[in-house]
N, C-alpha and C. Protein backbone atom coordinates (compact mmCIF):
# COMPACT_ATOMS: atom_id res chain seq x y z
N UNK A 1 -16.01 12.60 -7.06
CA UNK A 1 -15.62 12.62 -5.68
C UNK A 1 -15.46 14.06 -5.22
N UNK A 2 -15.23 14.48 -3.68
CA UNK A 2 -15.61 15.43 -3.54
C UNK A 2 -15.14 15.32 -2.10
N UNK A 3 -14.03 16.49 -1.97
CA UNK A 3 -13.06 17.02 -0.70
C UNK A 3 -14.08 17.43 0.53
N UNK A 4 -14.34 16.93 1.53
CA UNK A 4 -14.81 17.43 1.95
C UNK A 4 -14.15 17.87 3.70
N UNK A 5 -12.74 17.16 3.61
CA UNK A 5 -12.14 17.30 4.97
C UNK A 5 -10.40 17.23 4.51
N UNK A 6 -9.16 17.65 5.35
CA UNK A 6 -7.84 17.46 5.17
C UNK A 6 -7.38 16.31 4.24
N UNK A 7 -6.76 17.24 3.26
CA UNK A 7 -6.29 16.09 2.18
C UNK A 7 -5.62 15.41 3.21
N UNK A 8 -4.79 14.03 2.71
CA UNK A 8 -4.12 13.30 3.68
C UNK A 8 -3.68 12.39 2.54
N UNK A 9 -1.95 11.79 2.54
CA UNK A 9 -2.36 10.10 1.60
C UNK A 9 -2.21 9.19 2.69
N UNK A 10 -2.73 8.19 2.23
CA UNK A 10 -3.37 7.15 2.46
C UNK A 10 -2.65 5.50 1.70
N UNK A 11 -1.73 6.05 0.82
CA UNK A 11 -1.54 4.81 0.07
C UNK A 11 -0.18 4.39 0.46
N UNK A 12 0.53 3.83 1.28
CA UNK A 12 2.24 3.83 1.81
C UNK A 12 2.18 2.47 1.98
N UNK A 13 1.17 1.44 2.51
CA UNK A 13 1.48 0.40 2.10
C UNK A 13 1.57 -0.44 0.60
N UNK A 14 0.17 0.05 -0.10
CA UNK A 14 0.57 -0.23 -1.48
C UNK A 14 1.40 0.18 -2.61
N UNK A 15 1.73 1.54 -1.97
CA UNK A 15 2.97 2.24 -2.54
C UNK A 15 4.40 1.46 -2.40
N UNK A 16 4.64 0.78 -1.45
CA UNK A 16 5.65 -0.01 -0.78
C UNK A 16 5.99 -1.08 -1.63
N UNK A 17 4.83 -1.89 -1.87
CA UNK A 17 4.53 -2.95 -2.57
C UNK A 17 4.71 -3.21 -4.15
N UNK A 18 4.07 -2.01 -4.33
CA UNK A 18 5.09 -1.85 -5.85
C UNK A 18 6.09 -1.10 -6.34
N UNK A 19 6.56 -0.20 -4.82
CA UNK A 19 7.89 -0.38 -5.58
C UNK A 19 9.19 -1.46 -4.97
N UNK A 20 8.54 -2.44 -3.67
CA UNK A 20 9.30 -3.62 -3.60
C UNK A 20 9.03 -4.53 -5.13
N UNK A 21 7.93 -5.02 -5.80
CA UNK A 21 7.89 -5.65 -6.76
C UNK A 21 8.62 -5.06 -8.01
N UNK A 22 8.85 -4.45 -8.43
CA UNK A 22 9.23 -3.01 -9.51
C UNK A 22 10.63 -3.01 -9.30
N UNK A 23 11.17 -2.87 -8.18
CA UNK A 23 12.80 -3.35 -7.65
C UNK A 23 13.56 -4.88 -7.79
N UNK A 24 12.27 -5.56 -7.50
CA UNK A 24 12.68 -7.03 -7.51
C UNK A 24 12.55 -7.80 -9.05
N UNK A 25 11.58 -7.01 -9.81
CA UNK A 25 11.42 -7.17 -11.16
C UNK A 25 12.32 -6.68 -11.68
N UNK A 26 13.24 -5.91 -11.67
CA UNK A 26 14.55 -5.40 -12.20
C UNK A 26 15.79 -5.93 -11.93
N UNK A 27 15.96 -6.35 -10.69
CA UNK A 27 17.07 -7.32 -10.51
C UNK A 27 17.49 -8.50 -11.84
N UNK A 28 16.02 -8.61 -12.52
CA UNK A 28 16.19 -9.70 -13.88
C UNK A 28 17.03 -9.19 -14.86
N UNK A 29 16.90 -7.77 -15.08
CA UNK A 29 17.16 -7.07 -16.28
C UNK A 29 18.11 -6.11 -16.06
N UNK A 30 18.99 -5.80 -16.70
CA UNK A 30 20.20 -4.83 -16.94
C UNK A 30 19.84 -3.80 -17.00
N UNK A 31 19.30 -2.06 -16.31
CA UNK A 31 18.94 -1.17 -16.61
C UNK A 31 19.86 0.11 -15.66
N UNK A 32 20.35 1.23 -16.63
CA UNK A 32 20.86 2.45 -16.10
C UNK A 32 20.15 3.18 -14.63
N UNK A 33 18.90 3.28 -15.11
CA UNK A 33 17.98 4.39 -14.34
C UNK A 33 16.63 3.27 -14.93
N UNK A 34 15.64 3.68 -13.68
CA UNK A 34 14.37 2.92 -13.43
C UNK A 34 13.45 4.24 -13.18
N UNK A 35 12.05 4.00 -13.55
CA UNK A 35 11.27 5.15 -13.06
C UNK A 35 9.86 4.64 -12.54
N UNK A 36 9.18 5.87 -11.71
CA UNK A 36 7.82 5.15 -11.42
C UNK A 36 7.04 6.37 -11.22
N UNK A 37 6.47 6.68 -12.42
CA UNK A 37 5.36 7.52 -12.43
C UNK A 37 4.40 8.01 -11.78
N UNK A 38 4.10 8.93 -11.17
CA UNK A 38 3.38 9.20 -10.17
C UNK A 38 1.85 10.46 -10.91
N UNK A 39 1.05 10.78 -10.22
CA UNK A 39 -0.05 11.57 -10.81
C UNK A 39 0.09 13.02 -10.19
N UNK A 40 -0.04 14.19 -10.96
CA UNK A 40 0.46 15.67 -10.75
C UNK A 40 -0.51 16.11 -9.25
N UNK A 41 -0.35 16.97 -8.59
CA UNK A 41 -1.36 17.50 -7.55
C UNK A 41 -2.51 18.00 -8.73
N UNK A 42 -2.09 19.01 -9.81
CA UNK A 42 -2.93 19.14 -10.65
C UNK A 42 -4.20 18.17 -10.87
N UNK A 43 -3.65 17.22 -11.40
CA UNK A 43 -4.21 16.14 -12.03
C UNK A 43 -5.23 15.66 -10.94
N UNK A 44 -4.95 15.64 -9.63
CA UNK A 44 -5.82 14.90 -8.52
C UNK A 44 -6.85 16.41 -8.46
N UNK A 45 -6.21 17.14 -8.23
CA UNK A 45 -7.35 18.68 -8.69
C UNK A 45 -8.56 18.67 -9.34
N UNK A 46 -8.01 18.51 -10.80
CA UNK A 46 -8.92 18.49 -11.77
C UNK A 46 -10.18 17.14 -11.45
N UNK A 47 -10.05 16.05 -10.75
CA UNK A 47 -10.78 14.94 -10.41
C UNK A 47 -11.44 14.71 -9.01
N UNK A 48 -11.33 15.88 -8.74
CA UNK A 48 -11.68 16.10 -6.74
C UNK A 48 -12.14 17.34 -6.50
N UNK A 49 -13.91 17.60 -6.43
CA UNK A 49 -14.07 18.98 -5.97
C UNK A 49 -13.48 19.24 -4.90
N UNK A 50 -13.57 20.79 -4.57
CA UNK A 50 -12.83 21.14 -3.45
C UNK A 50 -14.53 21.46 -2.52
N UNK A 51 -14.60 21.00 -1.35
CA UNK A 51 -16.08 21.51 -0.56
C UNK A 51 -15.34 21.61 0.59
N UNK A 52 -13.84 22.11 1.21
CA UNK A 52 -13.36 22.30 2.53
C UNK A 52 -12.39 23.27 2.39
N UNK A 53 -11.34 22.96 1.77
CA UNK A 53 -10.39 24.46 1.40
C UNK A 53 -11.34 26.01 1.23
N UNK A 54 -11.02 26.78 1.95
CA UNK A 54 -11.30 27.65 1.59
C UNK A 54 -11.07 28.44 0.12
N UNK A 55 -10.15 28.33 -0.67
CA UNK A 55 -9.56 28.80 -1.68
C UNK A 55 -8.84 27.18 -2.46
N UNK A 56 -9.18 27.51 -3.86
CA UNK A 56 -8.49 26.45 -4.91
C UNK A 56 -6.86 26.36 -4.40
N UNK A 57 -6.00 27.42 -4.21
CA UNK A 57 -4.73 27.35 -4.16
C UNK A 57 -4.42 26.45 -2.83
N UNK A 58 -5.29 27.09 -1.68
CA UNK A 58 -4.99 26.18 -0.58
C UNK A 58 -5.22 24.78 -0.90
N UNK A 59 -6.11 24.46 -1.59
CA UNK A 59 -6.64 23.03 -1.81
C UNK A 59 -5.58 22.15 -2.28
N UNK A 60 -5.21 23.29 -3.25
CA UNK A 60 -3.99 22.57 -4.39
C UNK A 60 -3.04 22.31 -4.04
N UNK A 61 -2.33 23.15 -3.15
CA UNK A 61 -1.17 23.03 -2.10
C UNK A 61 -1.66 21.66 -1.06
N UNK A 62 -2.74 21.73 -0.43
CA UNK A 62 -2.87 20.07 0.42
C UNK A 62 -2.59 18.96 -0.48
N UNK A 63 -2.90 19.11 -1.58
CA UNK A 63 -2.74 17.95 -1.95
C UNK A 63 -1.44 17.80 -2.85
N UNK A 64 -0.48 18.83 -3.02
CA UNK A 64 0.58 18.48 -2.89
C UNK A 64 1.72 18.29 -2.24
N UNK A 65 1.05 18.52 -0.51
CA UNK A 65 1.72 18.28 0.77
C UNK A 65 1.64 16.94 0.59
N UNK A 66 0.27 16.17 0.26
CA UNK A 66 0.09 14.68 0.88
C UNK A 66 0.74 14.03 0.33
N UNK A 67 0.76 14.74 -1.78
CA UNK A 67 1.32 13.36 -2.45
C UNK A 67 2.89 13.38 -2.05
N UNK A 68 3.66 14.57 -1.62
CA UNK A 68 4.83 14.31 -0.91
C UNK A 68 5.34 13.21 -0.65
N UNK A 69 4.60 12.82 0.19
CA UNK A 69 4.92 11.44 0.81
C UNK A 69 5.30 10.31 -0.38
N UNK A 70 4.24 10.36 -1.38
CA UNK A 70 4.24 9.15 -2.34
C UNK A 70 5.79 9.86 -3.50
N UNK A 71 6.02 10.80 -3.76
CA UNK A 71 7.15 11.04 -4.00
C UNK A 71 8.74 10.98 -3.62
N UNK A 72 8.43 11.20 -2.36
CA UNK A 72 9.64 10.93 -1.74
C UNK A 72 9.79 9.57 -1.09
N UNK A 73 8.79 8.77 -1.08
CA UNK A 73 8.99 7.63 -1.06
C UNK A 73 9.93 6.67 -2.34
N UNK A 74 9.12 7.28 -3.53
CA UNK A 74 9.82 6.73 -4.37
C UNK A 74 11.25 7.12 -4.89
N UNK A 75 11.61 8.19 -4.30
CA UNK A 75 13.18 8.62 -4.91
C UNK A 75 13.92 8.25 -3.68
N UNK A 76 13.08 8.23 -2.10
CA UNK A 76 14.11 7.48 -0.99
C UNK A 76 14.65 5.61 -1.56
N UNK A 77 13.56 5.47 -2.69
CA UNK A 77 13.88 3.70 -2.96
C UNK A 77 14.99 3.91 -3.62
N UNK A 78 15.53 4.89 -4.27
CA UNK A 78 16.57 5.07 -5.48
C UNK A 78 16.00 5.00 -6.77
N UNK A 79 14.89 5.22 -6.60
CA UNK A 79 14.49 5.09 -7.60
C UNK A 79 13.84 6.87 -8.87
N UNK A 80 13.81 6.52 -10.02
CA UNK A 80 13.26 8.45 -10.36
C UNK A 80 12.01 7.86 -10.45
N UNK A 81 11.27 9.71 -10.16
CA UNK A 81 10.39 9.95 -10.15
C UNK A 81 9.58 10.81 -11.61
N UNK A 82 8.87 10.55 -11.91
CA UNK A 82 8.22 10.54 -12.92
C UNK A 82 6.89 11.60 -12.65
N UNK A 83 6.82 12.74 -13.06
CA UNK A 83 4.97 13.45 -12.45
C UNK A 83 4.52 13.84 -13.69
N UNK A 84 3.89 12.77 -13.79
CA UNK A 84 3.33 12.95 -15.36
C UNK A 84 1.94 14.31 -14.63
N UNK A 85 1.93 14.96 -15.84
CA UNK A 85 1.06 16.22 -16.21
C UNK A 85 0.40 16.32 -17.11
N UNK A 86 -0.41 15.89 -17.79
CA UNK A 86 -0.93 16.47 -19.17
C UNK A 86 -1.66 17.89 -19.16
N UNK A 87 -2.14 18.63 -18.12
CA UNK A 87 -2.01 19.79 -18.38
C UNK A 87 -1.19 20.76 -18.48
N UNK A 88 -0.01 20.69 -17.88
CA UNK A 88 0.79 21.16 -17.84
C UNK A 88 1.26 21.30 -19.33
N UNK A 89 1.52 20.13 -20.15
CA UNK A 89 1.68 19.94 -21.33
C UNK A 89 1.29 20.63 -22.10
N UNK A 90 -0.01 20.48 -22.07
CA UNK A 90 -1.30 20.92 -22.86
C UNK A 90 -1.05 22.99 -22.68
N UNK A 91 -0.94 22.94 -21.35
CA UNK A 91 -1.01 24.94 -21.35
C UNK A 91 0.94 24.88 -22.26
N UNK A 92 1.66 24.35 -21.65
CA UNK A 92 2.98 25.02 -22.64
C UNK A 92 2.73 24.92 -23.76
N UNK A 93 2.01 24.23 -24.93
CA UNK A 93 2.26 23.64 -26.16
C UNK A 93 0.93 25.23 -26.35
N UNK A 94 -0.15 25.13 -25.82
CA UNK A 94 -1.03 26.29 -26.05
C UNK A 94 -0.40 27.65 -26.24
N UNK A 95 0.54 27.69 -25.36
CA UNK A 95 1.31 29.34 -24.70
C UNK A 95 2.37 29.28 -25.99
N UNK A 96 2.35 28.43 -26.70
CA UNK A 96 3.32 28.62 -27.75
C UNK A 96 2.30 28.76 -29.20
N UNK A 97 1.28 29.02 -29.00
CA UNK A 97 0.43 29.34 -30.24
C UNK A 97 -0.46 30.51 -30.29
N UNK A 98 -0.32 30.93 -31.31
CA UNK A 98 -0.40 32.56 -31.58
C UNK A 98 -1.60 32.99 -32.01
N UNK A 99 -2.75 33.66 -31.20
CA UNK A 99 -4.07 33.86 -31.45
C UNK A 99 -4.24 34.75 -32.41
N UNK A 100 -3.55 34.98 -32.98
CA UNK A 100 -3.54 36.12 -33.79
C UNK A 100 -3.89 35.88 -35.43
C-alpha cells in the first residue's frame, strides 16, 4: 500500500465495537486492569510507502496524529493501552550488543 494523500483514521466505529464487546466480555470475569493493544505509528510506517509527505518524519508524525484518536479512545473507555512495537524492541535489545 502506498500514502498517497493526508493520513487520517478511519476506524472509530469498529474501534467502538470492540471495545464495547471487550468491556462487556469482562463484566463475566474478575480482572484488576484490562488492556487493548494497539499497532506503533512505526509499525504502520514500516507497511505504508510514503508518496505525499514530503519528508519520512512528517509522514511519521501524520500517522501518529491519526492513530491518536484510536488511542485515546481506548484509555477514554478506562481502559490501558497497549503499543506494541517490535522495532522498537528489536533496536533496544541491538543497542545493547557490542560490535566489537
Amino acid at each position: 500500500m502506498v500514502c498517497t494523500g493526508p493520513v487520517t483514521y478511519k476506524g472509530q466505529a469498529s474501534l467502538q465495537k470492540d471495545i464495547d464487546n471487550f468491556k462487556a466480555a469482562l463484566k463475566e470475569v474478575k480482572v484488576e486492569d484490562a488492556f487493548i493493544p494497539a499497532i506503533s505509528p512505526t509499525n504502520v510506517e514500516e507497511w505504508q510507502q510514503n508518496k505525499y509527505y514530503k519528508t519520512q518524519e512528517e509522514y511519521l508524525f501524520a500517522i501518529a496524529d491519526a492513530m491518536h484518536v484510536e488511542y485515546k479512545a481506548i484509555v477514554d473507555s478506562g481502559l490501558l493501552l497497549q503499543i506494541d512495537d517490535p522495532r522498537f524492541a528489536t533496536y533496544y535489545a541491538m543497542s545493547e550488543v557490542s560490535l566489537e
